[in-house]
PDB file of N, CA and C in Angstrom:
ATOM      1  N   UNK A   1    -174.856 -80.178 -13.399  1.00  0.00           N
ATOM      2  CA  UNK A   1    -174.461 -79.886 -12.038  1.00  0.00           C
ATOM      3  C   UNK A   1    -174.046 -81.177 -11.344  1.00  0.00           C
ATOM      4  N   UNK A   2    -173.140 -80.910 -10.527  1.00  0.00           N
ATOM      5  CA  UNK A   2    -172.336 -82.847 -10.119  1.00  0.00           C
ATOM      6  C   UNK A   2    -173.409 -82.658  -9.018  1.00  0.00           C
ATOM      7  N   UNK A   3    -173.591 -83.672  -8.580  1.00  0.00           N
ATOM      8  CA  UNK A   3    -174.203 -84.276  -6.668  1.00  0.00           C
ATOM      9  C   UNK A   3    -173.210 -83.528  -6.020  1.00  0.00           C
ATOM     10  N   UNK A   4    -174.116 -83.194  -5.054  1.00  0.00           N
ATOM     11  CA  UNK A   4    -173.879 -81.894  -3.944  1.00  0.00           C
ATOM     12  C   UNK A   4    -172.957 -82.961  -3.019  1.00  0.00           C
ATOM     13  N   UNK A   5    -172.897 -84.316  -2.916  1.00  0.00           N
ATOM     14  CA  UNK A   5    -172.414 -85.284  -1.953  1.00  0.00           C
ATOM     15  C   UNK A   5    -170.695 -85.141  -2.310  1.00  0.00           C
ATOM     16  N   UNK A   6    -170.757 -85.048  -4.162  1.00  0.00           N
ATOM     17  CA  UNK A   6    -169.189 -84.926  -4.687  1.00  0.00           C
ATOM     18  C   UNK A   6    -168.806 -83.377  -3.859  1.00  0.00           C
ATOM     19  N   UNK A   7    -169.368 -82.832  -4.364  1.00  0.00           N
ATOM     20  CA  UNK A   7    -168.936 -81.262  -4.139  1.00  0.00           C
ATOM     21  C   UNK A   7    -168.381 -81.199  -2.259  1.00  0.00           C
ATOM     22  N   UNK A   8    -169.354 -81.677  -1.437  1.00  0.00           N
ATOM     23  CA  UNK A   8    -169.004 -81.918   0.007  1.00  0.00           C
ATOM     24  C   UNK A   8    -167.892 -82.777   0.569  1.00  0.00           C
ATOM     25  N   UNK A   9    -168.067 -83.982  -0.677  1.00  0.00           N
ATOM     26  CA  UNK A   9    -166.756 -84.256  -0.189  1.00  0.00           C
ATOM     27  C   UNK A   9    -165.081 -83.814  -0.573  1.00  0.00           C
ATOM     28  N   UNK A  10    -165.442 -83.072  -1.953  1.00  0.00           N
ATOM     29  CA  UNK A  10    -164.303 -82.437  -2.093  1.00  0.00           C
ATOM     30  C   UNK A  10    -163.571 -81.128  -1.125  1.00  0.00           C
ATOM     31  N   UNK A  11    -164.456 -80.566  -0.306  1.00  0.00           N
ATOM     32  CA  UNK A  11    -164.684 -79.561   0.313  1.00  0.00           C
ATOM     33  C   UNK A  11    -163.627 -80.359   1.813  1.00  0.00           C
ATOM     34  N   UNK A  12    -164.205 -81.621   2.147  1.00  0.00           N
ATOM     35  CA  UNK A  12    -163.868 -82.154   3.573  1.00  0.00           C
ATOM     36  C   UNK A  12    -162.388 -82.942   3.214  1.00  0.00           C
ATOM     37  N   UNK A  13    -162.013 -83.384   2.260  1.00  0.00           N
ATOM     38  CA  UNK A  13    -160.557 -83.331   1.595  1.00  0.00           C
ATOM     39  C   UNK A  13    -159.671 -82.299   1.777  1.00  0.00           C
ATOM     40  N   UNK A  14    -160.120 -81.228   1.032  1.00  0.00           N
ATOM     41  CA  UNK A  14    -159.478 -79.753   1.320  1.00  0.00           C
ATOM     42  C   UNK A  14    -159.511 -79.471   2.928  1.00  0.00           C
ATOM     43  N   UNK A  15    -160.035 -79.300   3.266  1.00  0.00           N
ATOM     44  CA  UNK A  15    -160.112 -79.139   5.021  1.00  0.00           C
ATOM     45  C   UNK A  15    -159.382 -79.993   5.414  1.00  0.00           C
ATOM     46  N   UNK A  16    -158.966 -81.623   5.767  1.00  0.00           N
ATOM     47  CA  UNK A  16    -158.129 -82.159   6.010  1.00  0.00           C
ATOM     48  C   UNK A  16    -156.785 -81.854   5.287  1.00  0.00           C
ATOM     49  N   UNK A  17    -156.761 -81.948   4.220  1.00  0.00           N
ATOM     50  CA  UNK A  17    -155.339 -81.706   3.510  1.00  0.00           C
ATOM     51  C   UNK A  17    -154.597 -80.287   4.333  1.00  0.00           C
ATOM     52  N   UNK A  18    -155.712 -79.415   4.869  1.00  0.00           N
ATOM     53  CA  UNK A  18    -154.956 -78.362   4.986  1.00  0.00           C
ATOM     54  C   UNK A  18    -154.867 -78.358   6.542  1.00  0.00           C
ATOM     55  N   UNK A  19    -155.711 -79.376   7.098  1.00  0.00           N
ATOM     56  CA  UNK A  19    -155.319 -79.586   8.761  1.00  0.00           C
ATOM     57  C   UNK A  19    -154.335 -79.983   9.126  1.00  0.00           C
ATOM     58  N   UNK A  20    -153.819 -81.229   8.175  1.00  0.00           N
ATOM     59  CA  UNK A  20    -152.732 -81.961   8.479  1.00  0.00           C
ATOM     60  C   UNK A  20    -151.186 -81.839   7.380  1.00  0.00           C
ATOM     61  N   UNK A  21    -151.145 -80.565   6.635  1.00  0.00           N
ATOM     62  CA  UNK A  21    -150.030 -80.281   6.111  1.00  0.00           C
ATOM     63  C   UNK A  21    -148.784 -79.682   6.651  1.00  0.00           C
ATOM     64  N   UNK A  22    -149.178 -79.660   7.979  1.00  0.00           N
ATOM     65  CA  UNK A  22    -147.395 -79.214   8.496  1.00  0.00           C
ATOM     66  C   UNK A  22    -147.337 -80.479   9.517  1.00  0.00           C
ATOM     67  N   UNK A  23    -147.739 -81.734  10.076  1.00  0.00           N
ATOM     68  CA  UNK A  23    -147.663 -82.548  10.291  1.00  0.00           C
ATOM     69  C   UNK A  23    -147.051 -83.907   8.721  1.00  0.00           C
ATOM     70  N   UNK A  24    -147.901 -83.590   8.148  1.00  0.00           N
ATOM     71  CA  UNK A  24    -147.411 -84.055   7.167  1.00  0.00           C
ATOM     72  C   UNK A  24    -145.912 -83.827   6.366  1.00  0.00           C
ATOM     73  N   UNK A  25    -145.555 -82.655   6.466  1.00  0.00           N
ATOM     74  CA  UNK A  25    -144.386 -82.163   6.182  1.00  0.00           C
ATOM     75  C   UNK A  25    -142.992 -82.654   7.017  1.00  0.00           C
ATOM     76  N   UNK A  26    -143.860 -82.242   8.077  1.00  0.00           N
ATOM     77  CA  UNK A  26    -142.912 -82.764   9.523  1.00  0.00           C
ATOM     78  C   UNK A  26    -142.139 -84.396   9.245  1.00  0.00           C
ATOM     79  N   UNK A  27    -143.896 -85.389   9.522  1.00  0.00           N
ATOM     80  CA  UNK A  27    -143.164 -86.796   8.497  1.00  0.00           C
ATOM     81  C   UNK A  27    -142.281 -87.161   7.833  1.00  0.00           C
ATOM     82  N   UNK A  28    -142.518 -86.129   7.005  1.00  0.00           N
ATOM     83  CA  UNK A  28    -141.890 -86.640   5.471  1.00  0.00           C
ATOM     84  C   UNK A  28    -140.366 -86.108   5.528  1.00  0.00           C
ATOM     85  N   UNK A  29    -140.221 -84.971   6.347  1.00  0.00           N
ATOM     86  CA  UNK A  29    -138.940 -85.256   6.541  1.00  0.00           C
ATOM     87  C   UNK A  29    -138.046 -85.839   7.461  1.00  0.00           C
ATOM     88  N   UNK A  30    -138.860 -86.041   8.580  1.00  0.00           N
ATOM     89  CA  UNK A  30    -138.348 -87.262   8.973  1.00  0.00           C
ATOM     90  C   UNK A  30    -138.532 -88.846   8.527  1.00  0.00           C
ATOM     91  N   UNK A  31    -138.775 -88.868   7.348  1.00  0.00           N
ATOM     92  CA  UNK A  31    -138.770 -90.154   6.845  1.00  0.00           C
ATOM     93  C   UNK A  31    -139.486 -91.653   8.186  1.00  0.00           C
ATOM     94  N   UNK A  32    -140.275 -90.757   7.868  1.00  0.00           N
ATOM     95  CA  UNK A  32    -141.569 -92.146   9.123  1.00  0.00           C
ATOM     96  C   UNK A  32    -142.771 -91.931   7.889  1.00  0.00           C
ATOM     97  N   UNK A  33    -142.280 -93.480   7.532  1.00  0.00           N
ATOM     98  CA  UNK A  33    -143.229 -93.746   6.773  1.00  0.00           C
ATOM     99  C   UNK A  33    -144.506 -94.427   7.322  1.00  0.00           C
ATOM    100  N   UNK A  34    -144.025 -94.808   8.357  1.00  0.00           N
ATOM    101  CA  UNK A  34    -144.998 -95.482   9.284  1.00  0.00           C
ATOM    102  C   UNK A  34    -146.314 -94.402   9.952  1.00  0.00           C
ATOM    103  N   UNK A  35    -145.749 -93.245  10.264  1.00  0.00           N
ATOM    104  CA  UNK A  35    -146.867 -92.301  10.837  1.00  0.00           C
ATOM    105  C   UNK A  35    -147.361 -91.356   9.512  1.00  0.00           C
ATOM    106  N   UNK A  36    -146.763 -91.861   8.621  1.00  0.00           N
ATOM    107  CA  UNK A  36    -147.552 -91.297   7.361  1.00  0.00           C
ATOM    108  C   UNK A  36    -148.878 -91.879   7.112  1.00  0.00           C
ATOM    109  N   UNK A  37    -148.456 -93.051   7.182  1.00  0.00           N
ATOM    110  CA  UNK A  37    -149.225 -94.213   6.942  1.00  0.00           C
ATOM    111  C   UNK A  37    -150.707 -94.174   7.866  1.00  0.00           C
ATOM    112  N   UNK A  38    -150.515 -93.506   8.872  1.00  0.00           N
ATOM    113  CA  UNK A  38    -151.766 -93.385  10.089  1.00  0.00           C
ATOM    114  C   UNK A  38    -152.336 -92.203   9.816  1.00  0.00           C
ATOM    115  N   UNK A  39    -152.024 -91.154   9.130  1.00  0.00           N
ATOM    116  CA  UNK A  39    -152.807 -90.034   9.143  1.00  0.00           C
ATOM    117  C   UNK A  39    -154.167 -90.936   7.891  1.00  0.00           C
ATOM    118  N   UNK A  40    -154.673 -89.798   7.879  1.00  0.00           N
ATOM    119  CA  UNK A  40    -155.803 -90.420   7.063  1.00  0.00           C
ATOM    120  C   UNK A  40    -155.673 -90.153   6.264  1.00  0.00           C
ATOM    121  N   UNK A  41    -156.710 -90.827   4.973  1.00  0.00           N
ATOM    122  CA  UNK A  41    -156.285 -91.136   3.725  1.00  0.00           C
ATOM    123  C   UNK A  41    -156.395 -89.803   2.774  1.00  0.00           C
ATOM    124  N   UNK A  42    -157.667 -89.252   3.091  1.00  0.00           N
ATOM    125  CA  UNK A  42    -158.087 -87.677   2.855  1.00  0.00           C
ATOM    126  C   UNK A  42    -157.576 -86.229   2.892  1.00  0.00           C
ATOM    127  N   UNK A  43    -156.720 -86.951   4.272  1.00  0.00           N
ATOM    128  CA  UNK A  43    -155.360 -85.387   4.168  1.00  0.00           C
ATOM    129  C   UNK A  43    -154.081 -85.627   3.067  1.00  0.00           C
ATOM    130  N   UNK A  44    -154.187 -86.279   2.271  1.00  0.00           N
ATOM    131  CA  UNK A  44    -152.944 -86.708   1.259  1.00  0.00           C
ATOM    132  C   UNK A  44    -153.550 -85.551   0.131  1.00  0.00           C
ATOM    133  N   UNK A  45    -152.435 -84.333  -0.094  1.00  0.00           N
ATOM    134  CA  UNK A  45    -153.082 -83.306  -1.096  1.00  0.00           C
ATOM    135  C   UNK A  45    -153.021 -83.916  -2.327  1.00  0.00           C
ATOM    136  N   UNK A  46    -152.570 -85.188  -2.746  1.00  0.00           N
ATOM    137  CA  UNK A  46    -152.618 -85.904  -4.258  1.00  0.00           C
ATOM    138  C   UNK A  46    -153.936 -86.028  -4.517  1.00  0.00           C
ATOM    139  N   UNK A  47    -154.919 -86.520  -3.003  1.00  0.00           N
ATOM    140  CA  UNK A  47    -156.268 -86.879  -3.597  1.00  0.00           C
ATOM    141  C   UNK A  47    -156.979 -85.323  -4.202  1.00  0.00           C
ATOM    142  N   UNK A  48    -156.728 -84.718  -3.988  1.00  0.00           N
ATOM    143  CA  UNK A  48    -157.721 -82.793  -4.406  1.00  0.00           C
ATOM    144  C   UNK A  48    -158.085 -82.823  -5.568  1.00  0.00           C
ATOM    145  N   UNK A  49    -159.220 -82.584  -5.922  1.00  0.00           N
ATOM    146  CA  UNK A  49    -159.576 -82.858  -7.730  1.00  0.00           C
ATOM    147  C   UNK A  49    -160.148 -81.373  -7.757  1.00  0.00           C
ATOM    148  N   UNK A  50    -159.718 -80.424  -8.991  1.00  0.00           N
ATOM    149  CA  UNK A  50    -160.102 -79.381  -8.979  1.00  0.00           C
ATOM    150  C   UNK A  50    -161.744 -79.132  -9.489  1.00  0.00           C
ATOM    151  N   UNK A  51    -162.184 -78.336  -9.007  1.00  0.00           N
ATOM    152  CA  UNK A  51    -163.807 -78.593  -9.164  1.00  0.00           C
ATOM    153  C   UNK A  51    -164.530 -76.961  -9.992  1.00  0.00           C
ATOM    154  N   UNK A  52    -165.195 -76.824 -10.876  1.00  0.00           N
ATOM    155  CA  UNK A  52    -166.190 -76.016 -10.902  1.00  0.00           C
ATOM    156  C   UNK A  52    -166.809 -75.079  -9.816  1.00  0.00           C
ATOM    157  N   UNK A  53    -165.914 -73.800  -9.999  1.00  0.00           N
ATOM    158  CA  UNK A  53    -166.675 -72.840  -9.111  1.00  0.00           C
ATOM    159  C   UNK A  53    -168.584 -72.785  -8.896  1.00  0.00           C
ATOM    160  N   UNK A  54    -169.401 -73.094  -9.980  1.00  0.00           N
ATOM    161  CA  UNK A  54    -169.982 -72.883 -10.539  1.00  0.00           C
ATOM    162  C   UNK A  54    -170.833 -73.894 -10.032  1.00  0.00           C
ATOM    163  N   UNK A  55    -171.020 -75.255 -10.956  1.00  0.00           N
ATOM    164  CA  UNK A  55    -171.793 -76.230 -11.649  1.00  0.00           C
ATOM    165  C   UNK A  55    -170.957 -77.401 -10.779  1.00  0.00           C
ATOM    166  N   UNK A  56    -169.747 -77.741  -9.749  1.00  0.00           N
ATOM    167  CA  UNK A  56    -168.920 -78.498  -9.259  1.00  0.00           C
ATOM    168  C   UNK A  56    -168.376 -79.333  -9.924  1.00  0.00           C
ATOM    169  N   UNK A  57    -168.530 -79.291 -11.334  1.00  0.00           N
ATOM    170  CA  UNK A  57    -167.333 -80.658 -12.442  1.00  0.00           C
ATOM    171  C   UNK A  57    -166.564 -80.412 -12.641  1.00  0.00           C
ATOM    172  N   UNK A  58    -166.098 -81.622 -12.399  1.00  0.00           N
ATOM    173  CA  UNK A  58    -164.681 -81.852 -12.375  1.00  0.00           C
ATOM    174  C   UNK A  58    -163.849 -82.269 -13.194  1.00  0.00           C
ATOM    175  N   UNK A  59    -164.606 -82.393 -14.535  1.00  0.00           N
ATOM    176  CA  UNK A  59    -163.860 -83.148 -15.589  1.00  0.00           C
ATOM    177  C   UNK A  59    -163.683 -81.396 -16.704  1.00  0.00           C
ATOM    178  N   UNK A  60    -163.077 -81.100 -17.746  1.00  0.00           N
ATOM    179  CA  UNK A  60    -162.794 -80.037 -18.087  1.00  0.00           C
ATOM    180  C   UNK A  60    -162.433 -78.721 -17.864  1.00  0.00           C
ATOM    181  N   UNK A  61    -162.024 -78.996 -16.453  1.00  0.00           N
ATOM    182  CA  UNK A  61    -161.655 -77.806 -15.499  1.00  0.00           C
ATOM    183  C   UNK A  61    -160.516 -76.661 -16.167  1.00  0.00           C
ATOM    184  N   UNK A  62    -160.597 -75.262 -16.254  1.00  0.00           N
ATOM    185  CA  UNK A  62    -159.848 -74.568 -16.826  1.00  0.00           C
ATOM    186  C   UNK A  62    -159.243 -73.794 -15.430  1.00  0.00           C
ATOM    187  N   UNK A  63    -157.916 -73.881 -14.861  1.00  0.00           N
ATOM    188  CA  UNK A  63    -157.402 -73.373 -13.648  1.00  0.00           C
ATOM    189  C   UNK A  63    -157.351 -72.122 -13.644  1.00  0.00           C
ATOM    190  N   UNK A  64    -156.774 -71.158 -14.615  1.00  0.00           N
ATOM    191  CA  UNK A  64    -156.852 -69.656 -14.991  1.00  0.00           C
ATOM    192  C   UNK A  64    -158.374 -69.254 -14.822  1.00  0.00           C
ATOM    193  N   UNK A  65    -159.248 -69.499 -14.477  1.00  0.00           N
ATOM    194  CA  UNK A  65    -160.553 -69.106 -14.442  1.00  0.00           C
ATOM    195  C   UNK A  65    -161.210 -70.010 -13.360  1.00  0.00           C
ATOM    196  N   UNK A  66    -160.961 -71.285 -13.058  1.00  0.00           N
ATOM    197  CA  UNK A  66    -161.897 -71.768 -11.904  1.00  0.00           C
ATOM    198  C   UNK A  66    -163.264 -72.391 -12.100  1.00  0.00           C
ATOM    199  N   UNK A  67    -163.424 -72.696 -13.974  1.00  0.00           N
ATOM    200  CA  UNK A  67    -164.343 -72.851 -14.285  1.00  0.00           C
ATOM    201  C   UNK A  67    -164.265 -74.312 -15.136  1.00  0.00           C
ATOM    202  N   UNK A  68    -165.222 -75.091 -15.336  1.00  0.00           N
ATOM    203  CA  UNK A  68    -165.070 -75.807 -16.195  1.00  0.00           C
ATOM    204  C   UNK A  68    -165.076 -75.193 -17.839  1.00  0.00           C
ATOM    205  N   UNK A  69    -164.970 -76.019 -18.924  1.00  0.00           N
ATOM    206  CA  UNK A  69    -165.220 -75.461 -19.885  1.00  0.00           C
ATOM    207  C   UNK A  69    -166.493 -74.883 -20.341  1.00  0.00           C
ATOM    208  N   UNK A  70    -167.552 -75.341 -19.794  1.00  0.00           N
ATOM    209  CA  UNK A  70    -168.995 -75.152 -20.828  1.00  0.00           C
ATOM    210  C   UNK A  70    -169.424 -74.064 -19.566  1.00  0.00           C
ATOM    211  N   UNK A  71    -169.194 -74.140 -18.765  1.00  0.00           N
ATOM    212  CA  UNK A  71    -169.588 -72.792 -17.678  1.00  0.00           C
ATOM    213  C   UNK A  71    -168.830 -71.590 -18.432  1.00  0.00           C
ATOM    214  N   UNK A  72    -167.350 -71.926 -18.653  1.00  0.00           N
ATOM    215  CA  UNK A  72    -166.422 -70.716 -19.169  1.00  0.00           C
ATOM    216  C   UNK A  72    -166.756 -69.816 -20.446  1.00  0.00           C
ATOM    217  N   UNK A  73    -167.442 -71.291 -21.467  1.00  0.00           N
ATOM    218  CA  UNK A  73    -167.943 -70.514 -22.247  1.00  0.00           C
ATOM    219  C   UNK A  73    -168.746 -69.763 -22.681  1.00  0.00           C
ATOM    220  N   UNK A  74    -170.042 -70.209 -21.613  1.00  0.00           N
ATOM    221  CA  UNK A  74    -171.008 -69.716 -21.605  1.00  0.00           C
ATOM    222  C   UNK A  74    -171.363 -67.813 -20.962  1.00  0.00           C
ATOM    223  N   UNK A  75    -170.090 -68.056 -19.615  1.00  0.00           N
ATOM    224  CA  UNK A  75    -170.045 -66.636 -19.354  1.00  0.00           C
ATOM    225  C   UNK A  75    -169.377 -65.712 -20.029  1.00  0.00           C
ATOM    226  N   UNK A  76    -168.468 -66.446 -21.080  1.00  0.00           N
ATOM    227  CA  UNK A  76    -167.643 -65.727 -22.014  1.00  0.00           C
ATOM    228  C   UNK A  76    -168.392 -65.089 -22.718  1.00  0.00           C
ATOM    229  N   UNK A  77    -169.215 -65.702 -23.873  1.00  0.00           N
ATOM    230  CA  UNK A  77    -170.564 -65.332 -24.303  1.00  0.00           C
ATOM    231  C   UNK A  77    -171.370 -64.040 -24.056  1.00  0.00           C
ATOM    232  N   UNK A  78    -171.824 -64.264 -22.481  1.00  0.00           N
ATOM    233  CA  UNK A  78    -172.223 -63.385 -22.357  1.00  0.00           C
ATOM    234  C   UNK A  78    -171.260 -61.422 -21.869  1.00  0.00           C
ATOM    235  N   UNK A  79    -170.041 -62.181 -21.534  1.00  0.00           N
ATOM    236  CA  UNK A  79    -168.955 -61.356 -21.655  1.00  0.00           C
ATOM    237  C   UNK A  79    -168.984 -60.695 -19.856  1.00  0.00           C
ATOM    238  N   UNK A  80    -169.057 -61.873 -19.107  1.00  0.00           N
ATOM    239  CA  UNK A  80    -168.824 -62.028 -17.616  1.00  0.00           C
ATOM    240  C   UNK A  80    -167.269 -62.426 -17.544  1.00  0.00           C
ATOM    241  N   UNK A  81    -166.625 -62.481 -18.468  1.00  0.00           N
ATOM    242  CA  UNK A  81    -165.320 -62.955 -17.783  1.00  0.00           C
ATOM    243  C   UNK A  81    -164.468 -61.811 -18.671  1.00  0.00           C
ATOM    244  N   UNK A  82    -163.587 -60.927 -17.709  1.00  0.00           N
ATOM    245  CA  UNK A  82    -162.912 -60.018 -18.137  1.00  0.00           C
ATOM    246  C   UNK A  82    -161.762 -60.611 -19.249  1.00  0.00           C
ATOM    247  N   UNK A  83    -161.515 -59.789 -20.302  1.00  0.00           N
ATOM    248  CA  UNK A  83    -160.394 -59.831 -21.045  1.00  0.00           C
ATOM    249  C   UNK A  83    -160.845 -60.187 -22.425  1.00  0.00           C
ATOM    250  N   UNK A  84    -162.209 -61.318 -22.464  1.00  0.00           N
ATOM    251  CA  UNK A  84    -162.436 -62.476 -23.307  1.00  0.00           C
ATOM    252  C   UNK A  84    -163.203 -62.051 -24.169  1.00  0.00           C
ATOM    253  N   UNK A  85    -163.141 -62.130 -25.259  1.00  0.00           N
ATOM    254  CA  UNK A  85    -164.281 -62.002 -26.064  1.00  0.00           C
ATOM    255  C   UNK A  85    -164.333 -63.040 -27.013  1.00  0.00           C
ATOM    256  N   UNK A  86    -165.606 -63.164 -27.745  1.00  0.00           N
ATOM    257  CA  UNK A  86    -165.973 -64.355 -28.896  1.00  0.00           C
ATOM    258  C   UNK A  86    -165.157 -63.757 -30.304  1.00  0.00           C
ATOM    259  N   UNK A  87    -163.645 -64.694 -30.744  1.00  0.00           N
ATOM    260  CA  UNK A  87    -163.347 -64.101 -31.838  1.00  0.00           C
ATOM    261  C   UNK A  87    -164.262 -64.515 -32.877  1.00  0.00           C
ATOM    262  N   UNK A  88    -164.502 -63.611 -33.794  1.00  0.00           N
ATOM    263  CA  UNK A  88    -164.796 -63.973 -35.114  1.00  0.00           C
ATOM    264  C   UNK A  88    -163.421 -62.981 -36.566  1.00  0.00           C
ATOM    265  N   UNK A  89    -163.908 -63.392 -37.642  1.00  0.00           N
ATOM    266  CA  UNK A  89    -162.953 -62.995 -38.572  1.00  0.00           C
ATOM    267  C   UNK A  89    -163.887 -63.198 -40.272  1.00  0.00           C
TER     268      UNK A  89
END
């Protein structure tokens, strides 16, 4: 499970990114790089790291599901995630 501090701050990223995206837009096409430059660093949607519905990690993230891998597999397993099943042969 990541620190609840990662998970919060990924949360207050998203909230800015999405406060300041039609300002941001606005900017950028008016080419003011200068008042780009003043918004804060947090509303830039490049910083967004996709996170674990689940467990909040961020490293093996599967986007079609919202899950990391070892969460994904585990509910797969138990056959919580529609469609999926454990092949064997």
């Amino acid at each position: 499970m990541a620190r609840k501090a990662l998970i919060q701050r990924e949360l207050k990223r998203q909230k800015l990114a999405d406060k300041y995206q039609e300002k941001r837009a606005a900017l950028k096409a008016a080419g003011d790089v200068e008042g780009l430059a003043k918004l804060p660093r947090n509303s830039n949607p490049v910083r967004l790291h996709n996170r674990c519905a689940v467990t909040g990690r961020s490293r093996g993230y599967m986007r079609k599901f919202g899950l990391s891998r070892i969460t994904f597999r585990e509910e797969a397993s138990r056959g919580n995630v529609p469609g999926i099943t454990k092949s064997s042969w």
